[in-house]
Protein backbone atom coordinates (compact mmCIF):
# COMPACT_ATOMS: atom_id res chain seq x y z
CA UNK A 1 136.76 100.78 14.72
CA UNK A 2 133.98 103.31 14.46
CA UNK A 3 131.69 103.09 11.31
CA UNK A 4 129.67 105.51 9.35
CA UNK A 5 126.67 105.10 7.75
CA UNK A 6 124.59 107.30 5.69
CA UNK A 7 121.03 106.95 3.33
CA UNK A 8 119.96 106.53 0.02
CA UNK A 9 116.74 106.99 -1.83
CA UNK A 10 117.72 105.36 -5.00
CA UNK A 11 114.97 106.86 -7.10
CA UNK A 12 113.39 109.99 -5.97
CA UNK A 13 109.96 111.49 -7.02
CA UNK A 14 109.43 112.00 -10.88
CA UNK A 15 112.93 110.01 -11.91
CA UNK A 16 111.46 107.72 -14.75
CA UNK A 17 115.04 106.88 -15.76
CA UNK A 18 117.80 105.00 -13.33
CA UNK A 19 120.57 107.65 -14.16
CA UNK A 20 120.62 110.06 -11.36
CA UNK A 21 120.15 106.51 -9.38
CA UNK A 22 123.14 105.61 -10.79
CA UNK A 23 125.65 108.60 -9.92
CA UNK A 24 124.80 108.05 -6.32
CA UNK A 25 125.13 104.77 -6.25
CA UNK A 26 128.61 105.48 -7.88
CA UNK A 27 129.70 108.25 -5.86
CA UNK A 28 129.03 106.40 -2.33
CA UNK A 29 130.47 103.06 -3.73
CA UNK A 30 133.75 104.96 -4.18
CA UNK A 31 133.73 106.61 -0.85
CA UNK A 32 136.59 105.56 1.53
CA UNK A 33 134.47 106.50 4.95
CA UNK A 34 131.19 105.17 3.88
CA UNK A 35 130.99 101.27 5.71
CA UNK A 36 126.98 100.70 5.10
CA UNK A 37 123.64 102.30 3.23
CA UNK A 38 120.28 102.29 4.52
CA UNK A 39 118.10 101.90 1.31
CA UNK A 40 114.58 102.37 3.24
CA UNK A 41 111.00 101.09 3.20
CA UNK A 42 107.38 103.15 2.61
CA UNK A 43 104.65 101.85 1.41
CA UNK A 44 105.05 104.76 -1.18
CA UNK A 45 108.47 104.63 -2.02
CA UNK A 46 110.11 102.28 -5.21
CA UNK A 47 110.02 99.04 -3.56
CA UNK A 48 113.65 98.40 -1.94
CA UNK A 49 113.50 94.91 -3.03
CA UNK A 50 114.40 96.28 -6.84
CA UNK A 51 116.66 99.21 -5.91
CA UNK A 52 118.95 97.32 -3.27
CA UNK A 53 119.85 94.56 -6.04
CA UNK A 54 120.28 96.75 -9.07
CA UNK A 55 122.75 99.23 -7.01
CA UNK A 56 124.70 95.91 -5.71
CA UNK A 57 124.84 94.70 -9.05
CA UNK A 58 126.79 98.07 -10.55
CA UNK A 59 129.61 98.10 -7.34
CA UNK A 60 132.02 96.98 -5.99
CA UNK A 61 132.05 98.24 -2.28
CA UNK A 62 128.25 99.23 -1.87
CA UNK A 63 126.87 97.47 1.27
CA UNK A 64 123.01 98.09 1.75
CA UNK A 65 121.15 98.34 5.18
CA UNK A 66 117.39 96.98 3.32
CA UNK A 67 114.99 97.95 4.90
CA UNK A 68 112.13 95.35 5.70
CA UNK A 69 108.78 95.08 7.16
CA UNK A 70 107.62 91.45 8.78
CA UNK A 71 104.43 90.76 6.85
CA UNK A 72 105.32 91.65 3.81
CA UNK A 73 106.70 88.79 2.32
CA UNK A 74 106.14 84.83 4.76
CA UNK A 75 109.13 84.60 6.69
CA UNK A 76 111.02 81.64 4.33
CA UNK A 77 110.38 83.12 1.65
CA UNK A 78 111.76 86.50 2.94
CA UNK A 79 114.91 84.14 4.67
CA UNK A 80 115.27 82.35 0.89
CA UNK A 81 115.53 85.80 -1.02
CA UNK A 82 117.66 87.70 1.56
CA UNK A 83 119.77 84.30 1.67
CA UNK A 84 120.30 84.75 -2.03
CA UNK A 85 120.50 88.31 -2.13
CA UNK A 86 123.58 88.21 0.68
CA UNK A 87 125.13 85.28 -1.62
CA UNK A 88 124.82 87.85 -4.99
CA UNK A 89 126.15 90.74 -2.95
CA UNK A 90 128.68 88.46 -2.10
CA UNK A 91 128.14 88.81 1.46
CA UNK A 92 127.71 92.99 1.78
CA UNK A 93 123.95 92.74 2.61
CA UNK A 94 121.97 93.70 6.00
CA UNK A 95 118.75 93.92 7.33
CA UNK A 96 116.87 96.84 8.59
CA UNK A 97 113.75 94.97 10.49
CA UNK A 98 111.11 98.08 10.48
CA UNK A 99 107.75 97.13 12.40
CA UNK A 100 106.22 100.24 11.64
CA UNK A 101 105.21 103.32 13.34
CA UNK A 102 102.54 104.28 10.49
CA UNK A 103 99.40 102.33 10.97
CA UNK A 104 98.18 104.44 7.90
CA UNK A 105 101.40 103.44 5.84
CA UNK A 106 100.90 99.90 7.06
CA UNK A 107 96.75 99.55 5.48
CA UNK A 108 97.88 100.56 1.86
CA UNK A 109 99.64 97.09 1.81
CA UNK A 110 96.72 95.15 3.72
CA UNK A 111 98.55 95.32 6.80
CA UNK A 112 96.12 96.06 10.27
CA UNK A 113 97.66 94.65 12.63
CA UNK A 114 97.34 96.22 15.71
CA UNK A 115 101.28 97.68 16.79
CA UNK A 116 101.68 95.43 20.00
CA UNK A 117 100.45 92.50 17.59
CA UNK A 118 102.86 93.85 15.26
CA UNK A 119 105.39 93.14 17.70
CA UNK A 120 104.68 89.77 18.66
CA UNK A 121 104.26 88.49 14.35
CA UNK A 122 108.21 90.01 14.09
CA UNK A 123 109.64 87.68 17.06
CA UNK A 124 107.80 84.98 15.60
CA UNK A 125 108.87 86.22 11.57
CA UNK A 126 112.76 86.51 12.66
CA UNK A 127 112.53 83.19 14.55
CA UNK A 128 111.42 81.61 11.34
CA UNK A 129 113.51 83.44 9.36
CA UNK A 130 116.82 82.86 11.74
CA UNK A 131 116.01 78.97 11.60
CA UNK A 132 115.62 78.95 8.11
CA UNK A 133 118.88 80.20 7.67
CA UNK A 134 120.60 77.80 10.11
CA UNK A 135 118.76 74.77 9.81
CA UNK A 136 120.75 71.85 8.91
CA UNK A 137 117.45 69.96 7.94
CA UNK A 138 114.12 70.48 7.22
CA UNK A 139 111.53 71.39 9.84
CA UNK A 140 107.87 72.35 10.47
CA UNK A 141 106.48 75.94 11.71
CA UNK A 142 103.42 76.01 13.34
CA UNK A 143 102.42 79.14 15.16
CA UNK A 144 100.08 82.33 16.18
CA UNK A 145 100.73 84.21 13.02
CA UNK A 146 102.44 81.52 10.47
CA UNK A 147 102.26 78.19 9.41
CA UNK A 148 105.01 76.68 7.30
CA UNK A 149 105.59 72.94 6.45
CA UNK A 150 109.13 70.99 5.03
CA UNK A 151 110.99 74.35 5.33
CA UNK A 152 114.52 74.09 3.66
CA UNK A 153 116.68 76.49 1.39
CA UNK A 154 119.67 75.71 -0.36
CA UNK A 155 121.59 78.70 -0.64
CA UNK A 156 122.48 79.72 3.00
CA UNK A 157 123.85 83.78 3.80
CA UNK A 158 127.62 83.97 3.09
CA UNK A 159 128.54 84.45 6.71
CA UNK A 160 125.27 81.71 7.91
CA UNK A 161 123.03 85.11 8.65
CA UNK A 162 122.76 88.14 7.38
CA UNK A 163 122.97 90.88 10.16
CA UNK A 164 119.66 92.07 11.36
CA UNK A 165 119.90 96.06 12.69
CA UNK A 166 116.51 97.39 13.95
CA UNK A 167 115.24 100.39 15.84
CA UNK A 168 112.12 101.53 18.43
CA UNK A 169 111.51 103.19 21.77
CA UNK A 170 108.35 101.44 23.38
CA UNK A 171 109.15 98.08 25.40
CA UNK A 172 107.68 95.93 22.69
CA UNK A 173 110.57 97.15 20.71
CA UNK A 174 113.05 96.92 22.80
CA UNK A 175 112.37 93.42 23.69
CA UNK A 176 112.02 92.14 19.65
CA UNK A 177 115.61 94.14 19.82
CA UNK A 178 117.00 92.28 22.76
CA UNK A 179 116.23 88.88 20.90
CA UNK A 180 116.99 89.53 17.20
CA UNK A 181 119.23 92.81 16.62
CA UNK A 182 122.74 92.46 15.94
CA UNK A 183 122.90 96.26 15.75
CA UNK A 184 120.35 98.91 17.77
CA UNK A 185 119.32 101.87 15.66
CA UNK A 186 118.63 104.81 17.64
CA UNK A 187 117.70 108.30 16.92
CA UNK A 188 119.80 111.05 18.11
CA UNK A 189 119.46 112.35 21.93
CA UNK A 190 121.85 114.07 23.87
CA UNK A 191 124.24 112.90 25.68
CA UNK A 192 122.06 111.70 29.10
CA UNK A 193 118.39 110.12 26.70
CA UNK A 194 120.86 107.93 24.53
CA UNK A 195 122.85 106.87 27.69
CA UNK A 196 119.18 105.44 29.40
CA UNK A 197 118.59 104.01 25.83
CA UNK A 198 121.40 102.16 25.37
CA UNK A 199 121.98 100.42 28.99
CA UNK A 200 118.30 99.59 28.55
CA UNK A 201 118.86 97.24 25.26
CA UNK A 202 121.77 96.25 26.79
CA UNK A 203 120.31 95.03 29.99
CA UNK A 204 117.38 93.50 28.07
CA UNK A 205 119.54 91.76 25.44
CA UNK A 206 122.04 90.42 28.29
CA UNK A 207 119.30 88.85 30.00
CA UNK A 208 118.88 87.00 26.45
CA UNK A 209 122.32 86.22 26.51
CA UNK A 210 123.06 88.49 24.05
CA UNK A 211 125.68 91.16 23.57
CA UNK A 212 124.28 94.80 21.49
CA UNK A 213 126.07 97.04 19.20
CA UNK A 214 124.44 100.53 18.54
CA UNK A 215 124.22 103.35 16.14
CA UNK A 216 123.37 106.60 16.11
CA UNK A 217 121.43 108.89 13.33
CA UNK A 218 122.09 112.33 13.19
CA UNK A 219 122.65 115.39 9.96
CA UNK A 220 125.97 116.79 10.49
CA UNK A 221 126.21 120.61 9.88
CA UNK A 222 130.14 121.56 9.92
CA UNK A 223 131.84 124.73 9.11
CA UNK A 224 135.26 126.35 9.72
CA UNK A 225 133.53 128.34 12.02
CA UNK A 226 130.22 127.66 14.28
CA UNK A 227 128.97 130.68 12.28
CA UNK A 228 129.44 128.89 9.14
CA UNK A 229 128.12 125.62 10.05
CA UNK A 230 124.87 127.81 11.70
CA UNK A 231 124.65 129.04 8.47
CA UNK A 232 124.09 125.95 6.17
CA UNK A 233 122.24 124.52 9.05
CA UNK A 234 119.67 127.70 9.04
CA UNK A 235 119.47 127.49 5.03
CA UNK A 236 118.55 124.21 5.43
CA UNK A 237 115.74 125.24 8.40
CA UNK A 238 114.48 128.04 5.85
CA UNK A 239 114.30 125.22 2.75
CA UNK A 240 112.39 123.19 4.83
CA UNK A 241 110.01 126.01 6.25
CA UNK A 242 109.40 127.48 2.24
CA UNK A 243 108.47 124.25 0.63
CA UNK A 244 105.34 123.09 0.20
CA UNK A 245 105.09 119.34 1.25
CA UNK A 246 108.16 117.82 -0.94
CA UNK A 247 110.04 117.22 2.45
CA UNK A 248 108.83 113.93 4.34
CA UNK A 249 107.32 114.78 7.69
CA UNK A 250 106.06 112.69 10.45
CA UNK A 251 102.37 111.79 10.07
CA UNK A 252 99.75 112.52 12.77
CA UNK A 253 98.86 109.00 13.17
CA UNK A 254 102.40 107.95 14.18
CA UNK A 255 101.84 107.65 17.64
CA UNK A 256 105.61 105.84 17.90
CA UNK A 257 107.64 105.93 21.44
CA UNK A 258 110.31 107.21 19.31
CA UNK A 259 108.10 110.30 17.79
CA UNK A 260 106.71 111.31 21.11
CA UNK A 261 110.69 110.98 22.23
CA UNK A 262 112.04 113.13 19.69
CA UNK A 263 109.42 115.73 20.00
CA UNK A 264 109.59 116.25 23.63
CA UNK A 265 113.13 116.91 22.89
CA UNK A 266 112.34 120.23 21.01
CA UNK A 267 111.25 122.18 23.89
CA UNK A 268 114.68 122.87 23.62
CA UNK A 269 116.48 124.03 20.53
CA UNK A 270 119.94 123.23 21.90
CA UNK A 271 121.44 120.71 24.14
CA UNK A 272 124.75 119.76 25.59
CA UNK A 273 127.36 121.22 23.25
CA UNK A 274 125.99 121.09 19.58
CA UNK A 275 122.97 119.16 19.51
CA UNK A 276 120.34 121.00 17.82
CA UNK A 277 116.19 120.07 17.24
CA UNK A 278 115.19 122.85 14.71
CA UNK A 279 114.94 120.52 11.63
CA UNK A 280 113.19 118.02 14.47
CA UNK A 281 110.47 120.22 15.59
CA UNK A 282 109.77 121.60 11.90
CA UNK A 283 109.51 118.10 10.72
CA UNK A 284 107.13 116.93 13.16
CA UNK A 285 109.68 114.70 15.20
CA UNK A 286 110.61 112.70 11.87
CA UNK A 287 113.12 110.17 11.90
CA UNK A 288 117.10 111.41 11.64
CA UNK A 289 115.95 114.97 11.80
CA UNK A 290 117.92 115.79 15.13
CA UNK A 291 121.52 117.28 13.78
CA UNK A 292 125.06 118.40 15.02
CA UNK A 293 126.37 122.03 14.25
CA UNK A 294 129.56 123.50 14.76
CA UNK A 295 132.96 123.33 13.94
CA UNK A 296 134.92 120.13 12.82
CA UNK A 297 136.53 120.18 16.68
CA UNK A 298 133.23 120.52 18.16
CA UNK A 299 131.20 117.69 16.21
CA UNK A 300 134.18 115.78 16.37
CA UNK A 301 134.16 116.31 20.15
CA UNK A 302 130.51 115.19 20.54
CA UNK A 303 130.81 112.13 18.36
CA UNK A 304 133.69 111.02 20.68
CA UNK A 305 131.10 111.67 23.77
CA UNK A 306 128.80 109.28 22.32
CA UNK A 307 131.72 106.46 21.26
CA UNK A 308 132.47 106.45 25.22
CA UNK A 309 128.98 105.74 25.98
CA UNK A 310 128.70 103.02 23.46
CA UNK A 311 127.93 104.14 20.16
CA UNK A 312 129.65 101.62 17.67
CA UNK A 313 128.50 103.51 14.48
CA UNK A 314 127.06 106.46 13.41
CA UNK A 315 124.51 107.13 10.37
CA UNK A 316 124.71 110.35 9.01
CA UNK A 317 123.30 112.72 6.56
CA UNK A 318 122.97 116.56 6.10
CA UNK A 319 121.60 119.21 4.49
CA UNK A 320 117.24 119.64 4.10
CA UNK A 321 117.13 116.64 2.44
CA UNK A 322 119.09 114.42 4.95
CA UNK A 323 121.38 113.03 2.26
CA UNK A 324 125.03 111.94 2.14
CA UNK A 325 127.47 114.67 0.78
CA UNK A 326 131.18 114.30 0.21
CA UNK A 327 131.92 116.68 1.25
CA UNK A 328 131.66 115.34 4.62
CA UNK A 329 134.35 112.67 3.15
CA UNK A 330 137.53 114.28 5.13
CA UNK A 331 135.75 114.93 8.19
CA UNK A 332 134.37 111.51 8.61
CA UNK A 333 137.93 110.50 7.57
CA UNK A 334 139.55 111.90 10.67
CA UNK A 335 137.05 111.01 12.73
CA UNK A 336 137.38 107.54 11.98
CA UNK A 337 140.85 107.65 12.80
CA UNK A 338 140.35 109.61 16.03
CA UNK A 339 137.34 107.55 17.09
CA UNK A 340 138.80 104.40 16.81
């Protein structure tokens, strides 16, 4: 069956209480559509590693995607408290792996790795953190970026891991991908970019031995008509273009596969049916900015497109500030059925 994810930024700018935190927590735990979060990672943002356990300790259905960057925390101790987190949550917990684009984002918190570098530490963190899970005894870790002696936890993940979903467009990524992901996270492409995209993880993670699932971000924009979904995505376009810097936008220093990717994309505004870049090129190529507008029969044609050519799940969001609404509930209801 098809899933749907969406976002969540638990505590936006200026909340000093955990209220409005709380009513969105509340409203997505009691959505029926709603399989998985993403609760993400800056270097700016209120640290994930609070957020994702205080929402999972108020629901009941509330499964988090948390986002996490290798080098933040050693590798057992990031398998130990993910191991006990997943145990808490009483096994609703993933893993967003997120290397980093930002090399900017990456200093504030000591981090200057060089990105290929980067690449090579996370193969090395998730092979420490895989075995740590696993293990049935203690063992030693020596190698290029940790060290690690008489590693052993005691609470293992409810299902023996925790699933690991990650994301990137440059070959580095796609290789850390092909060994660790259990789920691909792409970006939204029409119909031929995410085709190449996904037969290339797949061929790398067969050649691993591995089998990939994939999902896909994108901001829905439905109306009863295409004139009405135009219009809410347009408002959203002009929200965007009149604020001054409260929406996130994609740095000049990310100098991502992914960012070059997306831009590239917006020397068109629309491609195949519905797929539309406005919010992509006004955002500087930002991450789930590329969207879907029309009709219920139109977006619900597209999404179908992309379940033939492998799409397992779909993460979506709409409006300026790429959030969940529920009013997408029924849609994403009959999709669900229809995409099975």
């Amino acid at each position: 069956m098809v899933e749907f994810f969406t976002g969540l930024q638990p505590l936006e700018a200026g909340e000093t209480t955990p209220d409005a935190l709380l009513a969105r927590v509340r409203e997505l735990d009691r959505s029926e559509v709603i399989d998985r979060v993403l609760v993400g990672y800056s270097s700016t943002w209120p640290h994930n590693h609070a957020t994702a356990p205080f929402a999972l300790a108020l629901t009941e259905k509330f499964s988090p995607i948390v986002a996490h960057r290798p080098g933040v925390l050693p590798p057992a101790a990031a398998a130990r408290y993910f191991a006990t987190l997943d145990v808490l949550a009483r096994g609703r917990l993933a893993i967003n792996v997120v290397v980093g684009g930002s090399d900017k984002d990456l200093r504030r918190e000591s981090d200057d790795l060089p990105k290929a570098e980067r690449y090579r530490r996370a193969v090395e963190y998730l092979d420490v953190v895989r075995r740590t899970w696993t293990s049935p005894e203690q063992f030693d870790h020596h190698g290029e970026y940790y060290t690690a002696e008489a590693v052993k936890i005691l609470t293992k993940p409810v299902r023996g891991q925790v699933p690991i979903f990650m994301g990137g467009e440059s070959d580095d990524a796609v290789d850390f991908g092909a060994r660790h992901a259990d789920l691909y996270m792409l970006w939204g492409e029409p119909f031929a970019g995410t085709k190449e995209r996904i037969d290339r993880v797949r061929d790398a993670a067969e050649r691993y031995g591995r089998k990939m699932r994939f999902s896909l971000s994108l901001r829905l924009f439905v109306g009863d008509t295409d004139d009405d979904a135009w219009a809410r995505a347009r408002a959203a376009e002009r929200q965007i273009a009149e604020a001054s810097g409260k929406f996130l936008r994609s740095s000049s220093t990310d100098t991502s596969v992914g960012r070059q990717r997306a831009l590239a994309l917006t020397d068109e505004e629309l491609h195949d049916d519905c797929f539309w870049t406005g919010l992509t090129k006004l955002l500087g190529g930002f991450a789930n900015s590329q969207a879907l507008v029309g009709t219920e029969e139109r977006v619900l044609n597209t999404l179908g497109t992309y379940r033939d050519l492998g799409v397992d799940a779909f993460l979506v969001t709409t409006g300026a500030e790429a959030a969940w609404d529920p009013a997408l509930e029924g849609f994403l209801a009959r999709a669900k059925k229809e995409l099975a």
